[in-house]
Protein backbone atom coordinates (compact mmCIF):
# COMPACT_ATOMS: atom_id res chain seq x y z
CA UNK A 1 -17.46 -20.80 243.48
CA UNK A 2 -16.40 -23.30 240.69
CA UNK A 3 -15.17 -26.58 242.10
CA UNK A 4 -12.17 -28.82 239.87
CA UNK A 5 -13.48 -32.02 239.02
CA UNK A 6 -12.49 -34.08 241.59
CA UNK A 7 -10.46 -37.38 241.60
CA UNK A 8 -12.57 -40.14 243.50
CA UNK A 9 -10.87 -41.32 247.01
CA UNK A 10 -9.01 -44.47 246.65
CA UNK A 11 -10.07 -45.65 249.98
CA UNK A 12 -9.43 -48.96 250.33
CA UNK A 13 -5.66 -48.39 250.04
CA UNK A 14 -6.28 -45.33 252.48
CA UNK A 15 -5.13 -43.20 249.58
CA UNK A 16 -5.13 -39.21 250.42
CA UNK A 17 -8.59 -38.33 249.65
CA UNK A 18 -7.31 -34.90 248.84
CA UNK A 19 -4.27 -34.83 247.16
CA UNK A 20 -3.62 -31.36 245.60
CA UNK A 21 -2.66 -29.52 248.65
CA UNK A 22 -1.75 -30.22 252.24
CA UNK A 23 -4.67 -29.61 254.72
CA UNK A 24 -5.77 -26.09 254.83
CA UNK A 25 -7.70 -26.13 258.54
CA UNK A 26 -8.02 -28.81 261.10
CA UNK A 27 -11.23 -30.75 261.54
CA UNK A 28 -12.06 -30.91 265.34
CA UNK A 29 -12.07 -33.97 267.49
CA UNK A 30 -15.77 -34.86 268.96
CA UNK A 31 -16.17 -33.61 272.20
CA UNK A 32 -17.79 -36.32 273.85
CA UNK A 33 -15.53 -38.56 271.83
CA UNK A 34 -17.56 -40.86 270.09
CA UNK A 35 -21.12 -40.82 268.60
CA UNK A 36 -22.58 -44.28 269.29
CA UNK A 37 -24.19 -43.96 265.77
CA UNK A 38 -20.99 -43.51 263.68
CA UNK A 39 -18.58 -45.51 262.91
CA UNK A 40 -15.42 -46.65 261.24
CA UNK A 41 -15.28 -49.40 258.31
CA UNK A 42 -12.22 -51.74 258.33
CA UNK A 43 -11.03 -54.54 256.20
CA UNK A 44 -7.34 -56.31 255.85
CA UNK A 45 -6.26 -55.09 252.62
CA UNK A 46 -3.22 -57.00 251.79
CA UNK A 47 0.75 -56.57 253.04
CA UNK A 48 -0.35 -55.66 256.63
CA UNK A 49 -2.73 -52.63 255.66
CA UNK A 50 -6.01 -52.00 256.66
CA UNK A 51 -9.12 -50.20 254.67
CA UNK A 52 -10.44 -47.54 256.24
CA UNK A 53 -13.76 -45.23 255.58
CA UNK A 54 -16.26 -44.44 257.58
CA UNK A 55 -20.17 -44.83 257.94
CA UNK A 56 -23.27 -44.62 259.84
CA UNK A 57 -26.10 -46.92 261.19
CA UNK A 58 -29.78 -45.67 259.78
CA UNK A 59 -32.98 -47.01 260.51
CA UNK A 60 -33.97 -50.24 259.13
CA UNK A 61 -36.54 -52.98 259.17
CA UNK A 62 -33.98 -55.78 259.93
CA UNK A 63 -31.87 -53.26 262.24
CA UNK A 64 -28.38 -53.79 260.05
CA UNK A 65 -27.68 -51.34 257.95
CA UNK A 66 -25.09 -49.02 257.31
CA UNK A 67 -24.81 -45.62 254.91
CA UNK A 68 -21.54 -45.49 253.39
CA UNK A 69 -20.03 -44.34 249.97
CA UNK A 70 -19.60 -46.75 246.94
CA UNK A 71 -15.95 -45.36 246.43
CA UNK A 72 -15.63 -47.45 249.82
CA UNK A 73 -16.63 -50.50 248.34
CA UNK A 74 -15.39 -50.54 244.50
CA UNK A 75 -13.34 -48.19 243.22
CA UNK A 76 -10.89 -48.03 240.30
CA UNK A 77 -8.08 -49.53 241.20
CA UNK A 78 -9.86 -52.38 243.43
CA UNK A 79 -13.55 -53.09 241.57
CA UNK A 80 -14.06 -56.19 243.93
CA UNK A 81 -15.65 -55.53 247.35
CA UNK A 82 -13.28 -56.83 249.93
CA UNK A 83 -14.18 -59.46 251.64
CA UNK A 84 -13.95 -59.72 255.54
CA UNK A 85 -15.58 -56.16 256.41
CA UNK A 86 -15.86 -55.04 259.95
CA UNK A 87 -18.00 -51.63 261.08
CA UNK A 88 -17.08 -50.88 264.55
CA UNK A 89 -19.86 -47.75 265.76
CA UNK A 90 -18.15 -45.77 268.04
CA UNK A 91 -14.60 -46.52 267.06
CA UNK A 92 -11.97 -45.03 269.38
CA UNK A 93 -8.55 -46.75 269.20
CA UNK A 94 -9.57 -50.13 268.54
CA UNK A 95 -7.43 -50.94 265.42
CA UNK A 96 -6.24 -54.47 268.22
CA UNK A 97 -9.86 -55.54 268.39
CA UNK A 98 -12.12 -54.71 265.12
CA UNK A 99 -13.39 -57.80 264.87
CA UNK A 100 -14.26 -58.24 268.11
CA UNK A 101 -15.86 -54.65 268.64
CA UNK A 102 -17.68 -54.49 265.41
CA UNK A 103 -20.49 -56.14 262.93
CA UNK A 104 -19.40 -58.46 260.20
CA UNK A 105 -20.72 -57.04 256.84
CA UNK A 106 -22.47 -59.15 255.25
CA UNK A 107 -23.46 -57.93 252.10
CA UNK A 108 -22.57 -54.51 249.94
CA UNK A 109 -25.82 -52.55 247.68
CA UNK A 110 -24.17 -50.09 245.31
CA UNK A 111 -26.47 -48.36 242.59
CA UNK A 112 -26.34 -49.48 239.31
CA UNK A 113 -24.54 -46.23 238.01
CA UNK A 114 -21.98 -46.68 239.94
CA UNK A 115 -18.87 -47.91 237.59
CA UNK A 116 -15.27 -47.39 239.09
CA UNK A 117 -14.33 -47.66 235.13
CA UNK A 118 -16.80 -45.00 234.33
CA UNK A 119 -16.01 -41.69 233.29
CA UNK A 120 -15.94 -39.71 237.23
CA UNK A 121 -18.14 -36.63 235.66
CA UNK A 122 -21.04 -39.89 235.34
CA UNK A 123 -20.43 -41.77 238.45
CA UNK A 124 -19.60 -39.51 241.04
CA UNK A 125 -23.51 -38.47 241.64
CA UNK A 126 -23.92 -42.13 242.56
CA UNK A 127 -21.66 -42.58 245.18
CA UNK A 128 -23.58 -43.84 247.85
CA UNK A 129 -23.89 -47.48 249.44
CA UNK A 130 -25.81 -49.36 252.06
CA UNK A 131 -24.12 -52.22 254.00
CA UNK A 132 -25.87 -55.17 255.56
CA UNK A 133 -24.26 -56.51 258.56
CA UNK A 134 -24.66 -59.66 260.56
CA UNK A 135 -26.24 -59.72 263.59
CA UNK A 136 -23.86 -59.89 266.61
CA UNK A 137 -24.08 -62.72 268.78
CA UNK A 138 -27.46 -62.73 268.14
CA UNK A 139 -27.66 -58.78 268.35
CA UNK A 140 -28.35 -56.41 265.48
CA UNK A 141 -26.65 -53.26 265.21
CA UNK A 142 -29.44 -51.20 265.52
CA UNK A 143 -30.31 -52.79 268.65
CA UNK A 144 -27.13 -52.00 270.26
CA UNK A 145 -26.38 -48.69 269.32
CA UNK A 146 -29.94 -47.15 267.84
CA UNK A 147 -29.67 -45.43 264.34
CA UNK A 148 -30.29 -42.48 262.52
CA UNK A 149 -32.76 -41.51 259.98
CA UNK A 150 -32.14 -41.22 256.36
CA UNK A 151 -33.45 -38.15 254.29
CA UNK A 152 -33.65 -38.86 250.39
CA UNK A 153 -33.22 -36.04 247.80
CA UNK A 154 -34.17 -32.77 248.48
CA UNK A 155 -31.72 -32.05 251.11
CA UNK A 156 -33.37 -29.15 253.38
CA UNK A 157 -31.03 -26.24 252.71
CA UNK A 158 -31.35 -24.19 256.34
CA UNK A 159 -29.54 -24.81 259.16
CA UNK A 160 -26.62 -26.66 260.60
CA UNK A 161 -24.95 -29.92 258.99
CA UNK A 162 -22.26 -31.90 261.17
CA UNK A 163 -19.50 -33.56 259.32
CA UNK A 164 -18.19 -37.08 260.73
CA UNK A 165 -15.74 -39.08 260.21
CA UNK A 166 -11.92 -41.03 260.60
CA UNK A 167 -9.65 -39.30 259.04
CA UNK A 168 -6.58 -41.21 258.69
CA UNK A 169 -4.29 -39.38 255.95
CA UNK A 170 -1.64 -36.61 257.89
CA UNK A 171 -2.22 -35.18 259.86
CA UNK A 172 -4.80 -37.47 261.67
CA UNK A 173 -4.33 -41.23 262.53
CA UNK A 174 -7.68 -42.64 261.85
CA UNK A 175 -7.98 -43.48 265.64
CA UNK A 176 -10.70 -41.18 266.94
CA UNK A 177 -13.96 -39.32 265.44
CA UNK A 178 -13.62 -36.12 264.33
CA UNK A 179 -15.94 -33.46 262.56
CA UNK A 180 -16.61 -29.99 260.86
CA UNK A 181 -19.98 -28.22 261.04
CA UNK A 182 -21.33 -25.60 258.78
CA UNK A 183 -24.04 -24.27 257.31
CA UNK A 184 -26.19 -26.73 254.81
CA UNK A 185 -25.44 -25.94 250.89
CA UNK A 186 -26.60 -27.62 247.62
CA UNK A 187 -24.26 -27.05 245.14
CA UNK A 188 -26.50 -25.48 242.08
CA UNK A 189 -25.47 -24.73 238.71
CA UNK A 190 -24.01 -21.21 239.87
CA UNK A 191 -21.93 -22.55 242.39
CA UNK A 192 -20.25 -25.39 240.72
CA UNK A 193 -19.40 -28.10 237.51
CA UNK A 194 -21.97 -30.28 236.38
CA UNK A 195 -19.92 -32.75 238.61
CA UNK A 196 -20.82 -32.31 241.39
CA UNK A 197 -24.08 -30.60 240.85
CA UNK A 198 -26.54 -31.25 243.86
CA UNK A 199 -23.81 -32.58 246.27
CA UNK A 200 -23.90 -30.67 249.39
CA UNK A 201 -20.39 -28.22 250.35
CA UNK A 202 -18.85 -27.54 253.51
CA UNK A 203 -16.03 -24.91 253.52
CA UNK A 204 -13.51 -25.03 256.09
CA UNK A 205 -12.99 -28.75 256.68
CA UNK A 206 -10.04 -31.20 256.10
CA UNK A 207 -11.07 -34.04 256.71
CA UNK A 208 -8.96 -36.59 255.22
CA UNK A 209 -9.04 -40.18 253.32
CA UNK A 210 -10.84 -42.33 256.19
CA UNK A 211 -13.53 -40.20 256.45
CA UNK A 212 -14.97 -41.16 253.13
CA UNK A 213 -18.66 -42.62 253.88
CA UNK A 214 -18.91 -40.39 257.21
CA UNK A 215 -22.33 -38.73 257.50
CA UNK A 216 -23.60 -35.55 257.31
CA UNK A 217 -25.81 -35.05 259.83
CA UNK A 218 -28.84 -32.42 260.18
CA UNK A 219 -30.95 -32.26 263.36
CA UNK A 220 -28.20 -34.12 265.92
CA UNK A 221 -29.48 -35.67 269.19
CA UNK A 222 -27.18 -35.50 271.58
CA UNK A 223 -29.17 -37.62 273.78
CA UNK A 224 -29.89 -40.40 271.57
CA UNK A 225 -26.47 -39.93 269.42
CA UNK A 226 -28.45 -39.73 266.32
CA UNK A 227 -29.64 -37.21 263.97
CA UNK A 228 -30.28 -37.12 260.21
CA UNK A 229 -28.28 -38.49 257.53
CA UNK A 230 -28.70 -36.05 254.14
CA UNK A 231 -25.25 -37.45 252.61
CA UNK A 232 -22.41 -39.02 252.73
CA UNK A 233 -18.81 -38.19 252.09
CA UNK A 234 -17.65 -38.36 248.97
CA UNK A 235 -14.82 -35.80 247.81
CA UNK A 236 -12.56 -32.82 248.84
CA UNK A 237 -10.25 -30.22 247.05
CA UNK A 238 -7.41 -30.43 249.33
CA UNK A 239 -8.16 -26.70 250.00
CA UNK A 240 -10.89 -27.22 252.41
CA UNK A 241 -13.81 -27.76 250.60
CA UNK A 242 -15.49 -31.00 251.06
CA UNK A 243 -18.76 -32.69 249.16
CA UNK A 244 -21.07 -35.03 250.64
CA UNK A 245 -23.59 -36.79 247.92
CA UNK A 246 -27.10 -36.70 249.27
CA UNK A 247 -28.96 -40.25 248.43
CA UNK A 248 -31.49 -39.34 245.37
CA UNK A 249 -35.10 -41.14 245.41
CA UNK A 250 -33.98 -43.94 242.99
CA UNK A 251 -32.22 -45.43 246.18
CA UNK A 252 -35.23 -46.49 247.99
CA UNK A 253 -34.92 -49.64 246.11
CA UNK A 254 -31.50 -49.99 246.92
CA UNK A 255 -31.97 -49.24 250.96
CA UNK A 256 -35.16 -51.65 251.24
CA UNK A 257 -32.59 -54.22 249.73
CA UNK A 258 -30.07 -53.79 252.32
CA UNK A 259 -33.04 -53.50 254.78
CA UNK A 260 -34.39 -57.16 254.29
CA UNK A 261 -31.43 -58.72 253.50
CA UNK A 262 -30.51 -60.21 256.76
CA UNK A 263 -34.72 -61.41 257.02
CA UNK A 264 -33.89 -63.69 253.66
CA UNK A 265 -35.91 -61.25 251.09
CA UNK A 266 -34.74 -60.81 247.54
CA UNK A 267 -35.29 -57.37 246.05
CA UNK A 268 -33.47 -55.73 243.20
CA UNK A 269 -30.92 -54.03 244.29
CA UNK A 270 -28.13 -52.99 241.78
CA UNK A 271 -25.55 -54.91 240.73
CA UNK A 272 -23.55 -57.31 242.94
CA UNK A 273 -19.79 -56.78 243.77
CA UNK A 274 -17.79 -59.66 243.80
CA UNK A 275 -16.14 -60.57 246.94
CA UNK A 276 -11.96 -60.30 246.92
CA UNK A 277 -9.75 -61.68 249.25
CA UNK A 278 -7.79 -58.68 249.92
């Protein structure tokens, strides 16, 4: 199957992340509700909105990080990372109390690549993030909720990846978790455009703009709400396809950056996004 080249999410607007069709099937709401793991990334973003996408906590030295995508933090229309960022794990109608529920973010590592100016064919295999977040009242995240791991480039292609996210676009509301589960596949050269060449596809799934970021998980937990992260949303057709981009092994840098962060370290980490005030 030959996927269009798709437009990149303008998330911080909670733009439609698909925008060629309405929603072709309905992604399911989790059934125990929330995933302590996951959770939703919110910032004010001017004229009484909110940005929305989604993310998850993975395993870290200083226990505060977050896997997201970069569309999430500097896209196109709005290069500058915004600049009071909240990620609340286990979001479930808390738009009232954000900032009370969730972990400041305190710093944003996007890959070098990654140019919201750039041509999307060049940029879109880079978009992937790590978030550092501020401890909580002397609390890291990790502490609270746990965290999953992270599995760099090559994706294991067997077996069942879980989809999560907020969608917030119609027909959803950005209020609770939901998912869509499939079998794992790397998009190869037969199956679609240099684009999105070794991004992972799920069929059947619409989520919408909100669940940018969310995680695709392999190897879930249900007992310790944590699995393994092999990508992170990215795009969709608007027909039910969706593409998660798998973290390559040139982000190691970029995740032991976002790992010592909060401990004072200095590492190269890609270029720093400005701060707005949206």
């Amino acid at each position: 199957m030959n996927l269009v080249r798709l437009p990149i999410a303008v998330a911080a607007v909670v733009a439609a992340l698909f925008v060629t069709a309405p929603p072709a099937v309905a992604a399911d709401p989790w059934a125990q509700g929330t995933v302590n793991t996951v959770g939703k990334i919110i910032w004010e973003a001017g004229d009484g909105r909110l940005g929305l996408c989604s993310g998850a906590v993975v395993d870290a030295p200083n226990g505060s990080v977050v896997a997201t995508a970069a569309h999430c933090v500097s896209a196109r229309e709005s290069p500058s990372a915004p600049g009071d960022v909240y990620f609340v794990p286990a979001y479930d109608h808390g738009r009232d109390s954000y900032r009370k529920d969730g972990w400041r973010v305190s710093a944003f590592h996007l890959p070098e690549e990654w140019d919201p100016n750039g041509e999307t064919g060049a940029i879109l295999p880079h978009d992937y993030a790590f978030l550092t977040l501020e401890p909580k009242d002397g609390v890291t995240v990790q502490e609270a909720v746990g965290a999953n791991a992270l599995r760099f480039e090559p994706v294991r292609e067997s077996g069942e990846v879980a989809v999560l996210g907020y969608p917030a676009a119609d027909p959803y509301d950005g209020e609770s978790l939901r998912y869509c589960a499939g079998e794992t596949n790397v998009l190869d050269e037969n199956e679609a455009e240099p684009v999105n060449l070794g991004g992972l596809l799920l069929d059947g799934c619409d989520l919408t703009a909100g669940s940018s970021g969310g995680p695709w998980i392999q190897d879930y937990d249900a007992e310790t709400e944590s699995g393994t992260v092999v990508a992170v949303m990215s795009v969709g057709s608007g027909e039910g396809q969706v593409v998660g981009r798998p973290y390559p092994e040139a982000a190691r840098p970029l995740l032991a950056a976002a790992g010592a962060e909060a401990a004072g370290d200095t590492l190269p980490a890609g270029p720093e996004v400005p701060l707005s005030d949206r």
